[in-house]
Protein backbone atom coordinates (compact mmCIF):
# COMPACT_ATOMS: atom_id res chain seq x y z
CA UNK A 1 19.70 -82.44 -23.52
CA UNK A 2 20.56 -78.90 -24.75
CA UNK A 3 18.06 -76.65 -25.58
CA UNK A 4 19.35 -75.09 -29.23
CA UNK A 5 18.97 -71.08 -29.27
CA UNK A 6 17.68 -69.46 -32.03
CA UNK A 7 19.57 -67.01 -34.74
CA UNK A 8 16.71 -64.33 -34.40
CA UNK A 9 12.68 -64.41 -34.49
CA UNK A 10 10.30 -63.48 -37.35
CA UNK A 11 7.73 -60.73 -36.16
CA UNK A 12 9.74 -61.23 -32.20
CA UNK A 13 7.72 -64.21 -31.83
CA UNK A 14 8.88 -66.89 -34.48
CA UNK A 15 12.31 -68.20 -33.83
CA UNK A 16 14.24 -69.92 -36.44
CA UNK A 17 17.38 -71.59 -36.15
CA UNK A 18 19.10 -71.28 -39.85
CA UNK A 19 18.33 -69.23 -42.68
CA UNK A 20 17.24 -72.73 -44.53
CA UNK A 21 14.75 -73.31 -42.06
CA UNK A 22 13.33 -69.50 -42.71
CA UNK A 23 13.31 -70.97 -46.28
CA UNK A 24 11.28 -73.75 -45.36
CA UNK A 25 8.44 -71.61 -43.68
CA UNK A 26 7.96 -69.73 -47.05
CA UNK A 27 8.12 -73.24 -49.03
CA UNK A 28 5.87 -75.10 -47.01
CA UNK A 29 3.17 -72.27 -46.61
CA UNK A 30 -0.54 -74.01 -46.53
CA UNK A 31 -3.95 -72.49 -45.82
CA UNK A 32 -3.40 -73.22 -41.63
CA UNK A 33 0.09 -71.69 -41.71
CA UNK A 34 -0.76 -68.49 -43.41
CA UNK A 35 -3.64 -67.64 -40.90
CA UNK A 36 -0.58 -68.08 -38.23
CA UNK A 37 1.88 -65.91 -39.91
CA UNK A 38 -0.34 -63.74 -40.72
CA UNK A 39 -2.18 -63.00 -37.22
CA UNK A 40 1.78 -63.07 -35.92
CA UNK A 41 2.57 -60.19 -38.50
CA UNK A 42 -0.31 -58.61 -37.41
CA UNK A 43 -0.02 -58.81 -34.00
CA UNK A 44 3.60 -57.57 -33.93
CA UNK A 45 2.86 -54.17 -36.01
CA UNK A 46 0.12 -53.51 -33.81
CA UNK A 47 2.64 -53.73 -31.40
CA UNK A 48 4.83 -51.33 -32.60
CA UNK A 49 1.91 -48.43 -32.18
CA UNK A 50 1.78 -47.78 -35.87
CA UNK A 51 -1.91 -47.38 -36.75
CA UNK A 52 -4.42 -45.11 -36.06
CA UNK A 53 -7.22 -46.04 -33.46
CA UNK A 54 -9.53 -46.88 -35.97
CA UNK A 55 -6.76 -49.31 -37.64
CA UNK A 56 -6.25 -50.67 -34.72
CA UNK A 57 -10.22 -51.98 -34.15
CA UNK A 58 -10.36 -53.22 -37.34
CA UNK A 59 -6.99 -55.27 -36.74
CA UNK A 60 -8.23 -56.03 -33.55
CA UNK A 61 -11.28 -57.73 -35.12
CA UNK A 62 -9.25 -59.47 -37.76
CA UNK A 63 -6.85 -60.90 -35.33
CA UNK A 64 -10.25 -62.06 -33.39
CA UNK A 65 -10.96 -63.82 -36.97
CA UNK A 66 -8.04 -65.19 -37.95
CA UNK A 67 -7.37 -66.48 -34.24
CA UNK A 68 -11.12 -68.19 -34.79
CA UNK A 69 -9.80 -69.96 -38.33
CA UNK A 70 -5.96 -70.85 -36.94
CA UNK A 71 -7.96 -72.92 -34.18
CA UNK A 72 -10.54 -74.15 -36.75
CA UNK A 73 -7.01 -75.84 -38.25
CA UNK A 74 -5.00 -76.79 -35.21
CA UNK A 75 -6.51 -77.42 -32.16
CA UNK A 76 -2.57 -76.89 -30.33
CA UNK A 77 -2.82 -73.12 -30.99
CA UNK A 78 0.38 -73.55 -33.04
CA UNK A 79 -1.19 -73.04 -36.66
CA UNK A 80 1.56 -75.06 -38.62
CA UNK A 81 3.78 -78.11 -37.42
CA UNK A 82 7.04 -76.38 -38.19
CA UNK A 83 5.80 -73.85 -35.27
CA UNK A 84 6.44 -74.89 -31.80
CA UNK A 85 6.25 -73.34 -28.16
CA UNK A 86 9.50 -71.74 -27.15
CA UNK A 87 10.04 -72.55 -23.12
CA UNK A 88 12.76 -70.09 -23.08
CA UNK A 89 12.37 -66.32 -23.10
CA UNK A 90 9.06 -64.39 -23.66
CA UNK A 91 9.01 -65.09 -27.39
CA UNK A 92 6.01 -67.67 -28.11
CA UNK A 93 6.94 -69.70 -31.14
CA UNK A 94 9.88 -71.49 -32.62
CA UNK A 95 10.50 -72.50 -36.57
CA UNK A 96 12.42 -75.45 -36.52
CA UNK A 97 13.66 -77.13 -40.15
């Protein structure tokens, strides 16, 4: 079976595969989901070396937080069922709709 390659990533960790399935993220946003996206979100601009050191503990704490709550939710790690592991490049999570 081919593997179907995304269009881009959300955040270069969320791949999506149409802009109707980016759509469906946003529509079908839930308590779980949010804590996902938003730990990704975070997680990717601390990546990109844009806060101070002191912005960067207290993200580091919240990500510690939020990680805590996403597993509360979904025992998989994944933090919503549109979000699945991606087995091809480094990028951790696929959107699929």
């Amino acid at each position: 079976m081919e593997q179907k390659q995304p269009i881009g990533f959300l955040f270069e960790r969320i791949a999506y595969f149409s802009d109707e399935s980016v759509e469906g993220l946003i529509d079908s946003l839930d308590e779980k989901s949010l804590y996902f996206v938003l730990s990704q979100v975070l997680e990717y601009s601390h990546s990109k070396n844009i806060y101070t050191l002191l912005e960067s503990e207290i993200i580091s704490k919240t990500l510690r937080i939020l990680n805590k709550e996403t597993n509360k939710y979904d025992t998989s790690g994944h933090g919503t069922n549109n979000v699945e592991n991606n087995q091809t490049g480094d990028r951790n999570n696929e959107f699929n709709n």
